[in-house]
N, C-alpha and C. Protein backbone atom coordinates (compact mmCIF):
# COMPACT_ATOMS: atom_id res chain seq x y z
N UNK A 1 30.84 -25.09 -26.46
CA UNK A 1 30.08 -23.88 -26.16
C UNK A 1 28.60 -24.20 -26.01
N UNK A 2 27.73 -24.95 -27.18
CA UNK A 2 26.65 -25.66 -27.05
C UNK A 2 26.26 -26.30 -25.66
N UNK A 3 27.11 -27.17 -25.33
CA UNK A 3 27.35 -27.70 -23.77
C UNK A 3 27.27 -26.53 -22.73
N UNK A 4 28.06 -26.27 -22.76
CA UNK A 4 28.04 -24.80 -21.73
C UNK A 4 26.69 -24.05 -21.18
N UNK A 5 26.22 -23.89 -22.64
CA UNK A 5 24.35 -22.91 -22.87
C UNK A 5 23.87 -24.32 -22.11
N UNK A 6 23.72 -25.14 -22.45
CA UNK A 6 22.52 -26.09 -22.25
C UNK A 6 22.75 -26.33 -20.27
N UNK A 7 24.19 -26.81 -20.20
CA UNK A 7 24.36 -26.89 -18.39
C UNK A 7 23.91 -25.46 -17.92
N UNK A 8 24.19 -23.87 -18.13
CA UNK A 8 23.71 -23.25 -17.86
C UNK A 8 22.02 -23.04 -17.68
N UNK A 9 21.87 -23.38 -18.59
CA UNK A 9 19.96 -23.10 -18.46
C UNK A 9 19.85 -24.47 -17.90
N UNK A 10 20.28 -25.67 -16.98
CA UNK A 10 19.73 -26.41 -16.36
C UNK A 10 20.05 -25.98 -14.88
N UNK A 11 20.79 -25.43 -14.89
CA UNK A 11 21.10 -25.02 -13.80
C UNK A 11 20.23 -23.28 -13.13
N UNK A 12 20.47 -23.18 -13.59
CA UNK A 12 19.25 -21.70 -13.93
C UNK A 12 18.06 -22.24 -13.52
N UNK A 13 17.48 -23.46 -14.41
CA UNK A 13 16.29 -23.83 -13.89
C UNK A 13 16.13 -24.33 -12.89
N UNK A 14 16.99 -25.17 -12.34
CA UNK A 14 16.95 -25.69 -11.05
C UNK A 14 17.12 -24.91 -9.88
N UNK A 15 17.99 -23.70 -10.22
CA UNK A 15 17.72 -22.78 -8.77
C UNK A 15 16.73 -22.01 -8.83
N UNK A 16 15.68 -22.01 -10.04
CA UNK A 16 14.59 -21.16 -9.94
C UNK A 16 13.54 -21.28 -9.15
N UNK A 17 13.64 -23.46 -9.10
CA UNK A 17 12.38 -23.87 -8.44
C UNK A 17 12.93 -23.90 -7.20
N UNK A 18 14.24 -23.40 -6.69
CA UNK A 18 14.21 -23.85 -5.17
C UNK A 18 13.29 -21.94 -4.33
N UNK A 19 13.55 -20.87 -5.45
CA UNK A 19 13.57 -19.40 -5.20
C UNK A 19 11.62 -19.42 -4.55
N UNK A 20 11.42 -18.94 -3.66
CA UNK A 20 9.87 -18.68 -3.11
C UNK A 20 9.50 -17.39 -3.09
N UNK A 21 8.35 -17.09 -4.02
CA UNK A 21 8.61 -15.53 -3.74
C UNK A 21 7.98 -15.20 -2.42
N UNK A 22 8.19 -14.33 -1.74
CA UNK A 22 7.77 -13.12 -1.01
C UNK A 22 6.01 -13.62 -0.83
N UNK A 23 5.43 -13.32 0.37
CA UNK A 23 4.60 -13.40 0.84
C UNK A 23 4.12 -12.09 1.47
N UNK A 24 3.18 -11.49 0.51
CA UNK A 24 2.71 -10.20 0.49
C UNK A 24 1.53 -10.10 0.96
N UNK A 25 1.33 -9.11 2.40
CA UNK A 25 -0.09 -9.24 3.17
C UNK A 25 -0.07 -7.39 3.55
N UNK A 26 -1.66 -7.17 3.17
CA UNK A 26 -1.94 -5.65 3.57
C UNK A 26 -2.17 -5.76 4.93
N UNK A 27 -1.67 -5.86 5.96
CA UNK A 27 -1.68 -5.36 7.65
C UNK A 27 -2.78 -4.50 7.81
N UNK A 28 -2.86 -3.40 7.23
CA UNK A 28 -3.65 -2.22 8.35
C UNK A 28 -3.37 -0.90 7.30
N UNK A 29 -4.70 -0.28 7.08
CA UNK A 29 -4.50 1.11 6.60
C UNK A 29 -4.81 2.17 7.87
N UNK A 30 -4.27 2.98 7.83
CA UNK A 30 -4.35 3.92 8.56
C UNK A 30 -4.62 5.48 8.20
N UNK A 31 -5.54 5.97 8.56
CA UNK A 31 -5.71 7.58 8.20
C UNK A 31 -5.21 8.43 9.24
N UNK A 32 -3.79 9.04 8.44
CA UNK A 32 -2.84 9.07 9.53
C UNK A 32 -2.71 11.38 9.42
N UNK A 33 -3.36 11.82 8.46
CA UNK A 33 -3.46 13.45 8.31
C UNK A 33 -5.00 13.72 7.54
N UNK A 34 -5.32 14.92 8.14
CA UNK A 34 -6.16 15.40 7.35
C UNK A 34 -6.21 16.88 7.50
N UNK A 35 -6.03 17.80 6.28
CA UNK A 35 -5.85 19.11 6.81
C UNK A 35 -6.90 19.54 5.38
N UNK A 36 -6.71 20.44 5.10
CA UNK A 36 -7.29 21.34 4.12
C UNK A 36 -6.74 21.07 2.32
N UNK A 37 -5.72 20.32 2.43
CA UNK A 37 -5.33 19.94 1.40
C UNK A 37 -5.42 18.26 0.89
N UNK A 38 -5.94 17.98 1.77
CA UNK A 38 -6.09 16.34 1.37
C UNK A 38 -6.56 15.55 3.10
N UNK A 39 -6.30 14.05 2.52
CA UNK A 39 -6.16 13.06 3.65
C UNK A 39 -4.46 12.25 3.20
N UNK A 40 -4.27 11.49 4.53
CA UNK A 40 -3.06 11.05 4.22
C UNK A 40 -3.28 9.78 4.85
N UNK A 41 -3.03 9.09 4.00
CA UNK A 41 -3.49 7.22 4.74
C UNK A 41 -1.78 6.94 4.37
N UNK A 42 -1.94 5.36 5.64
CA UNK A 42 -0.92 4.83 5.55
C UNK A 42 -1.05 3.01 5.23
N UNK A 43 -0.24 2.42 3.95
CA UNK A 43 -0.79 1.06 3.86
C UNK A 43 0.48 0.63 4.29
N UNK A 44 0.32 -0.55 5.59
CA UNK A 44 1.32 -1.24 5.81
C UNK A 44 1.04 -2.31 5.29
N UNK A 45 2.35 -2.92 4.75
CA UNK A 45 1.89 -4.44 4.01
C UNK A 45 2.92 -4.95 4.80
N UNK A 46 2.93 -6.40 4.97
CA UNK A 46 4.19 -7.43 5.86
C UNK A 46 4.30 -8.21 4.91
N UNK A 47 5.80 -7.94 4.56
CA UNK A 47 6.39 -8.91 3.83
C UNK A 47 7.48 -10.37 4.21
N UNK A 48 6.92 -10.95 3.76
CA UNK A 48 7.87 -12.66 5.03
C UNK A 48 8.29 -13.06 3.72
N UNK A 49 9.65 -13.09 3.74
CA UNK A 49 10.56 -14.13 2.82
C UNK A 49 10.90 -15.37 3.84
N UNK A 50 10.46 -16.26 2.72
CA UNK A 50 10.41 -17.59 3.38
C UNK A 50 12.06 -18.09 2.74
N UNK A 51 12.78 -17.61 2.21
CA UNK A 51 13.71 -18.31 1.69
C UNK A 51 15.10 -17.94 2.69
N UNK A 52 16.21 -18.55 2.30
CA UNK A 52 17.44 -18.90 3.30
C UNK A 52 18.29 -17.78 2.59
N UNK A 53 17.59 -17.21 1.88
CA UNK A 53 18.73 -15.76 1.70
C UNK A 53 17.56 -14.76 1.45
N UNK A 54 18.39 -13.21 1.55
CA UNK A 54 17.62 -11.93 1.71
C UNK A 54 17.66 -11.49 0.20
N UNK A 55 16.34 -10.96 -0.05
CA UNK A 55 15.26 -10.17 -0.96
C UNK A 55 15.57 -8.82 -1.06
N UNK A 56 16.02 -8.36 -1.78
CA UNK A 56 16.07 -6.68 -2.05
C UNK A 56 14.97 -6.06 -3.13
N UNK A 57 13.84 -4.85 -2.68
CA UNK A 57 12.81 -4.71 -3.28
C UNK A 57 13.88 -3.60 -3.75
N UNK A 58 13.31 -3.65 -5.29
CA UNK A 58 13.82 -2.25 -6.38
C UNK A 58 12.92 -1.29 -6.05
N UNK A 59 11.55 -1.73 -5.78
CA UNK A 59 10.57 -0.45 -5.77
C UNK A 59 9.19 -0.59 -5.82
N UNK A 60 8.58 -0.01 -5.87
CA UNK A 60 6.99 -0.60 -6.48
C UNK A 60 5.99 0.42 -7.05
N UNK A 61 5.03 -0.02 -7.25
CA UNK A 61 3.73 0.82 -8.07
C UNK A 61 2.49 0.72 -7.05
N UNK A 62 1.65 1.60 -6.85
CA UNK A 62 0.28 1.53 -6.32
C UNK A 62 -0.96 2.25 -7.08
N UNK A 63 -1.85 1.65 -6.65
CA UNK A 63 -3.13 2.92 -6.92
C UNK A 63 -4.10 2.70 -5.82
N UNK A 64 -4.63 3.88 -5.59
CA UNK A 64 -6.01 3.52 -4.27
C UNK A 64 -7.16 3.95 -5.02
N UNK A 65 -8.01 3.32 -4.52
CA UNK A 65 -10.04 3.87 -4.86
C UNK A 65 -10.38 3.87 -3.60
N UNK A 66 -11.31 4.93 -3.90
CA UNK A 66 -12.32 5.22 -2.50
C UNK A 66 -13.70 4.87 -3.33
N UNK A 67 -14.26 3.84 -2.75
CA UNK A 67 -15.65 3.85 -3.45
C UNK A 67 -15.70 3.68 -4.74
N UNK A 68 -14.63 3.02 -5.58
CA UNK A 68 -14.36 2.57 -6.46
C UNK A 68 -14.23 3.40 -7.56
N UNK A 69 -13.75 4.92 -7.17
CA UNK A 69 -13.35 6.16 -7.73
C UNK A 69 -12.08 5.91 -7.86
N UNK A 70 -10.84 5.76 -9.27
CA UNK A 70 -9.64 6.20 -8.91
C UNK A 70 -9.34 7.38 -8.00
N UNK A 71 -8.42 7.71 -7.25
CA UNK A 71 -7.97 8.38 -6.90
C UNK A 71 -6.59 9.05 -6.83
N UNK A 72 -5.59 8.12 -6.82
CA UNK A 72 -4.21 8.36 -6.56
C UNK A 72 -3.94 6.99 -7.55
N UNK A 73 -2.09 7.28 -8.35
CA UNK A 73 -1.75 6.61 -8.07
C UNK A 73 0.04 6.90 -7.35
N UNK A 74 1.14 6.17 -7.15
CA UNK A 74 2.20 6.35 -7.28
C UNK A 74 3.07 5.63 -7.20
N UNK A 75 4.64 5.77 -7.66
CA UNK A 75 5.70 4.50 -7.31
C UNK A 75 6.85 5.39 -6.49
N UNK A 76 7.78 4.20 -6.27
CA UNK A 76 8.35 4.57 -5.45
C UNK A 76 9.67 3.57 -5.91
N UNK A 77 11.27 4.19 -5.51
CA UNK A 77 12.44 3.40 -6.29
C UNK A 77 12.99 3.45 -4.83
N UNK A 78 12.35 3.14 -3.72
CA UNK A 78 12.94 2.83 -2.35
C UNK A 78 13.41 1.55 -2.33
N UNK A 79 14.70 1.49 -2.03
CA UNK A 79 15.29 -0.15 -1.93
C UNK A 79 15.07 -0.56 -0.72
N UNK A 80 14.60 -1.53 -0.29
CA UNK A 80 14.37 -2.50 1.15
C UNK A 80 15.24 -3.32 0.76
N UNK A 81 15.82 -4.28 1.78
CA UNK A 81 16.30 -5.40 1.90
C UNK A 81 15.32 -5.99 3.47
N UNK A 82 14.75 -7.29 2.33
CA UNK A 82 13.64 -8.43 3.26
C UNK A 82 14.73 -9.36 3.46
N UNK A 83 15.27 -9.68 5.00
CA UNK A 83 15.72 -10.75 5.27
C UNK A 83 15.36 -11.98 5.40
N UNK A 84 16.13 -13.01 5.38
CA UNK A 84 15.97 -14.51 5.09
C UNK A 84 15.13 -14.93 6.05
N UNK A 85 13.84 -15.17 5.83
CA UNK A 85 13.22 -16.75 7.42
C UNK A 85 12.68 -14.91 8.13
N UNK A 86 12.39 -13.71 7.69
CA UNK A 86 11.71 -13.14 8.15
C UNK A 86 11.15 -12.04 7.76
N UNK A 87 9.55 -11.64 8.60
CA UNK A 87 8.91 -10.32 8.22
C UNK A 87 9.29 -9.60 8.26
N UNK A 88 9.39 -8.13 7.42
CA UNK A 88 9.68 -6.71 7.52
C UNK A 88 8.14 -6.28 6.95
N UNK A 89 7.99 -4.96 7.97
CA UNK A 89 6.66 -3.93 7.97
C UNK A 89 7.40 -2.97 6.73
N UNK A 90 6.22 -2.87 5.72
CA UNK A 90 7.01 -2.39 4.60
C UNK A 90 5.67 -0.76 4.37
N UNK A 91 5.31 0.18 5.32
CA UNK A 91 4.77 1.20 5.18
C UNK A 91 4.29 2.01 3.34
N UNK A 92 3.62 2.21 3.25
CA UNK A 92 3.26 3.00 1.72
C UNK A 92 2.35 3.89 1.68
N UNK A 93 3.06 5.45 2.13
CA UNK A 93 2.34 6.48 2.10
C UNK A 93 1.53 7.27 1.00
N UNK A 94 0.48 7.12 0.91
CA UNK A 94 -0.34 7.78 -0.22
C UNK A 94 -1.17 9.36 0.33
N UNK A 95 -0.76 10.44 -0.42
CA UNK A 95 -1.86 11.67 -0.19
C UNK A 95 -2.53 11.77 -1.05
N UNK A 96 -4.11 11.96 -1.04
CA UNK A 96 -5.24 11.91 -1.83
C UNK A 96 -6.00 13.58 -1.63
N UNK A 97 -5.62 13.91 -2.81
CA UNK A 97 -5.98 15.48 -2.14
C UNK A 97 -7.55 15.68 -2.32
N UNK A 98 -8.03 16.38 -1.89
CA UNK A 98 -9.29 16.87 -1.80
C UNK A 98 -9.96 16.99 -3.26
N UNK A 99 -9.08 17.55 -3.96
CA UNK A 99 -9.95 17.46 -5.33
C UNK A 99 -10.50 16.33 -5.90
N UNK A 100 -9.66 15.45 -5.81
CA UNK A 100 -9.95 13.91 -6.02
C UNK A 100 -10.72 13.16 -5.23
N UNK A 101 -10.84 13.70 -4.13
CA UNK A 101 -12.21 13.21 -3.32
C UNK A 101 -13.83 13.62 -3.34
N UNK A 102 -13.84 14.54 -4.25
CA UNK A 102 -15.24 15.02 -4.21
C UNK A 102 -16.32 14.33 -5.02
N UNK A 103 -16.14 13.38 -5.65
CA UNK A 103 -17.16 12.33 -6.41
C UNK A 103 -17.08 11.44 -5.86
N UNK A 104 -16.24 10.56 -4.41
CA UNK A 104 -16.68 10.20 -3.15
C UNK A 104 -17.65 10.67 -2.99
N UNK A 105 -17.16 11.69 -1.87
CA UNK A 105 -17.75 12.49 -0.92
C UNK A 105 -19.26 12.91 -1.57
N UNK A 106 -19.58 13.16 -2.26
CA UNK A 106 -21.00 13.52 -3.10
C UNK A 106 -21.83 12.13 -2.76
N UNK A 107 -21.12 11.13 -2.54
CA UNK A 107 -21.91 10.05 -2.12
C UNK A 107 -22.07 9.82 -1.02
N UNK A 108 -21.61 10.48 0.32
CA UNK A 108 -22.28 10.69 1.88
C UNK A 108 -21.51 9.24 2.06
N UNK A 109 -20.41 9.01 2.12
CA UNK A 109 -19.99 7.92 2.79
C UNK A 109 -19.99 7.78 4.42
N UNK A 110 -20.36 6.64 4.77
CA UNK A 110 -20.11 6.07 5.73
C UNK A 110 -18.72 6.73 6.61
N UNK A 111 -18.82 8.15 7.81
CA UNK A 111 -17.16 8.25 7.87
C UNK A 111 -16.42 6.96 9.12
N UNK A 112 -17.32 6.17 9.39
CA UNK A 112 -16.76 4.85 9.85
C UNK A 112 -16.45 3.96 8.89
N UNK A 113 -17.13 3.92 7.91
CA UNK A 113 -16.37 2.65 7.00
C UNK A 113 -16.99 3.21 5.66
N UNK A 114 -15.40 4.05 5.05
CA UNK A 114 -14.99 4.42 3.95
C UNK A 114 -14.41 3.09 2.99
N UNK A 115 -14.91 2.75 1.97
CA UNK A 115 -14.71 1.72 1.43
C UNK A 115 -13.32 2.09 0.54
N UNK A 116 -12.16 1.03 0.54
CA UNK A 116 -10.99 1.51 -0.49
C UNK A 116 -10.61 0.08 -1.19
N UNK A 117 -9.91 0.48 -2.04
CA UNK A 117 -9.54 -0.40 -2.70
C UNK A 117 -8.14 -0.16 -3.33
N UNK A 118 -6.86 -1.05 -2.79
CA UNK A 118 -5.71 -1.56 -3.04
C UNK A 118 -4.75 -1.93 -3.55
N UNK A 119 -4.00 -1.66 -4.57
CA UNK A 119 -3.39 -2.52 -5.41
C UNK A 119 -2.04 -1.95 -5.32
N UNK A 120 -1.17 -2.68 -5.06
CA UNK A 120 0.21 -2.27 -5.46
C UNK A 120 1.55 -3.42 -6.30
N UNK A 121 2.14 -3.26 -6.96
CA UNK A 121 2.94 -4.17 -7.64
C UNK A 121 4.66 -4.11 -7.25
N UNK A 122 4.98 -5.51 -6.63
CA UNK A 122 6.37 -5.08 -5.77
C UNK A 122 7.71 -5.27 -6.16
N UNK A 123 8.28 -5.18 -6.53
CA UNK A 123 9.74 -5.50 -7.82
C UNK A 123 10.27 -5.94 -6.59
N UNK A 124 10.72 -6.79 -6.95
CA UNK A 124 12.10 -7.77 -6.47
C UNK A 124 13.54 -8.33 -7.09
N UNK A 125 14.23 -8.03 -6.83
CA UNK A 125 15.43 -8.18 -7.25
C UNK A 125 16.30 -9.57 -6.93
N UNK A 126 16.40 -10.10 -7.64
CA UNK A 126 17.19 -11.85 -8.16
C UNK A 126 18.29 -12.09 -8.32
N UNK A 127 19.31 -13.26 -8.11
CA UNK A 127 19.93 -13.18 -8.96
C UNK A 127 19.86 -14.13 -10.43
N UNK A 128 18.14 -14.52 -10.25
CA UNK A 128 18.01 -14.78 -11.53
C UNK A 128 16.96 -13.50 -12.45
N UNK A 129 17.03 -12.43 -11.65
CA UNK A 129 16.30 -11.01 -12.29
C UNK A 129 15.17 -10.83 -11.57
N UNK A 130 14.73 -9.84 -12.34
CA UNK A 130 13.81 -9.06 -11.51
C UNK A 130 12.06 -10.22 -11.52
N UNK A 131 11.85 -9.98 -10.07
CA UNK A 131 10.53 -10.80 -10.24
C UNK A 131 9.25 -9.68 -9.45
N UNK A 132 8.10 -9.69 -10.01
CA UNK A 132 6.98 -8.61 -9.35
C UNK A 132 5.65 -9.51 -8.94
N UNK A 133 5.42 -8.91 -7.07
CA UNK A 133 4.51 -9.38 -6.79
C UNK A 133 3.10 -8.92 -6.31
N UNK A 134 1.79 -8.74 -7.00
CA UNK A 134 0.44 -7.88 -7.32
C UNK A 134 0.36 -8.24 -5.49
N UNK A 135 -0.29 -7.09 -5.07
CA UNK A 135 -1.21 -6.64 -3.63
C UNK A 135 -2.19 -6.11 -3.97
N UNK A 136 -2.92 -6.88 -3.62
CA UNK A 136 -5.18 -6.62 -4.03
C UNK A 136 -5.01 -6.56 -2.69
N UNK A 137 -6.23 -5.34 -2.64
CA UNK A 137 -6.88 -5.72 -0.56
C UNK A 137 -7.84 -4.52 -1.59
N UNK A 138 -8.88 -5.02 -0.71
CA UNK A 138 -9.98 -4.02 -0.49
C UNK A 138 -10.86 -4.39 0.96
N UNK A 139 -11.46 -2.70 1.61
CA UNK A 139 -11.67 -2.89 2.67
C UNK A 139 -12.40 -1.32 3.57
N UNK A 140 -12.37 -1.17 4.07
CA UNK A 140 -12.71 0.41 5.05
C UNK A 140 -12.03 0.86 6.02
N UNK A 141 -11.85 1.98 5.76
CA UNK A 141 -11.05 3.04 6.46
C UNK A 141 -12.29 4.12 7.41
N UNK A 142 -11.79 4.48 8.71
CA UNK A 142 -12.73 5.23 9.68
C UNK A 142 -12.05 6.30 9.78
N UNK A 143 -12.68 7.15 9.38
CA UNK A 143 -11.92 8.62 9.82
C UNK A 143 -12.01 8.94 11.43
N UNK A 144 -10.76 9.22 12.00
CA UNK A 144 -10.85 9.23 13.52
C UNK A 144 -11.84 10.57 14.05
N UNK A 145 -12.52 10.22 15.04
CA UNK A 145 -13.27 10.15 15.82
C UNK A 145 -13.22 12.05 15.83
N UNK A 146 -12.26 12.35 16.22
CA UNK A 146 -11.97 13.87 16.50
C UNK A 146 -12.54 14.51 14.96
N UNK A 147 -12.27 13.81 13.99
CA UNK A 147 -12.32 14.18 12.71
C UNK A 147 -13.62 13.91 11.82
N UNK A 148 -14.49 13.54 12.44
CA UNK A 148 -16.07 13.34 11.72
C UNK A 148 -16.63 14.87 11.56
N UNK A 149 -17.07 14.84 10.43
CA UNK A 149 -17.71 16.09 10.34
C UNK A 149 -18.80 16.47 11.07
N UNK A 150 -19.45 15.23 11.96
CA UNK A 150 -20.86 16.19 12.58
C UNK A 150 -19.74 16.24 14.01
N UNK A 151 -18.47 15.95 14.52
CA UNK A 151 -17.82 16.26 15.50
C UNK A 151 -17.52 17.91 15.31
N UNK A 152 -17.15 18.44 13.70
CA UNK A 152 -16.24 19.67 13.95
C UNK A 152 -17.60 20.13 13.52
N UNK A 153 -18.58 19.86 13.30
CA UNK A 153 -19.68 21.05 13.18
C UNK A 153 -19.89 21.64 14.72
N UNK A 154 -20.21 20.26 15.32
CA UNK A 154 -20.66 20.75 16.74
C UNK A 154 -19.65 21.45 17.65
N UNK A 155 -18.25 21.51 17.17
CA UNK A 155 -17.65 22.14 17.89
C UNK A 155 -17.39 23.75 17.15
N UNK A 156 -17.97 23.48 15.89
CA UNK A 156 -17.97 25.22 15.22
C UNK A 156 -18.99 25.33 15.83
N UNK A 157 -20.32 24.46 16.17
CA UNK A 157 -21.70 25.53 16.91
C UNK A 157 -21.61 25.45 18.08
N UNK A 158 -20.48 25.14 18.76
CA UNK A 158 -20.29 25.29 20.15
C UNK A 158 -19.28 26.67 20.14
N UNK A 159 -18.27 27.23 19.34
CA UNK A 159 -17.97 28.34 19.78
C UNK A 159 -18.63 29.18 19.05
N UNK A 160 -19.62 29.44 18.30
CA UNK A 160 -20.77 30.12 17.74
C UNK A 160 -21.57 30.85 18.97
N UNK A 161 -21.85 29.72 19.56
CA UNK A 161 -22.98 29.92 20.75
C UNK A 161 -21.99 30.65 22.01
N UNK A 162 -20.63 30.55 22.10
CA UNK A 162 -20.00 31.18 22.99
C UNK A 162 -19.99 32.52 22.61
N UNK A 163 -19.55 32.76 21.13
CA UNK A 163 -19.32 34.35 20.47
C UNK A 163 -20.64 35.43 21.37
N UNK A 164 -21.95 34.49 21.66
CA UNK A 164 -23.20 35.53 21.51
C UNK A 164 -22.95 36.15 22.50
């Protein structure tokens, strides 16, 4: 039985060092809604398993800062399966409602380059157990063009000036 435990945990160890984890990259945020109740960004991360068999994510954790304000956080128990020798676009929708933006916003940010900051933690599933891999990015987000506030002023004092 002694024998048994000991070939087991050599063997265990040896397929641990062949296992690579996951290669975790933030792609592109996107500010993809904005209405009266919040903004809605989108973080795509690309995930590349470099190994000769497929990765199943259990789920993960995030949090965002704007300007180094918490803001949000959330998880998510969405199962992916990352195939072997390739990338999958792995999307992570966050809404940041307005209330939580106003100690930003009191600071007149930049609406071309909104500063954020990143983190999410990615569960992976083994068959030597569960393994988790940290996503740092920090960076700026542009609120689109239609959506700058001196855009919708001038178009509230453009139908102002029509009303007269």
């Amino acid at each position: 039985m002694k024998h048994l435990l000991i070939l087991s945990f050599i063997l265990i160890s040896a397929c641990s060092s062949y296992i690579k984890k996951p290669e975790v990259t933030l792609k592109e945020v996107k500010l993809v809604g904005l209405d009266s109740g919040g903004v809605d960004l989108n973080f795509f991360l690309s995930v590349n398993n470099p190994n000769s068999f497929d990765f199943t994510m259990a789920g993960y954790s995030y949090d965002v800062k704007i300007m180094d304000i918490p803001l949000i956080t959330g998880t998510s128990r969405k199962t992916v399966v990352f195939y072997s020798k390739s990338a999958t676009e792995l999307p992570v929708a966050a809404r940041i409602p307005f209330k939580g933006l106003g100690a930003a916003l009191k600071r007149f940010p930049d609406p071309d380059a909104i500063p954020y900051q990143f983190h999410a933690d990615l569960t992976f599933e083994t068959s030597l157990g569960n393994i988790s891999i940290p996503v740092n990015k920090s960076g700026s987000v542009a609120v689109p063009g239609g959506l700058h506030p001196s855009t919708i002023l001038k178009k509230i004092g453009n139908l102002l000036k029509g009303a007269e």
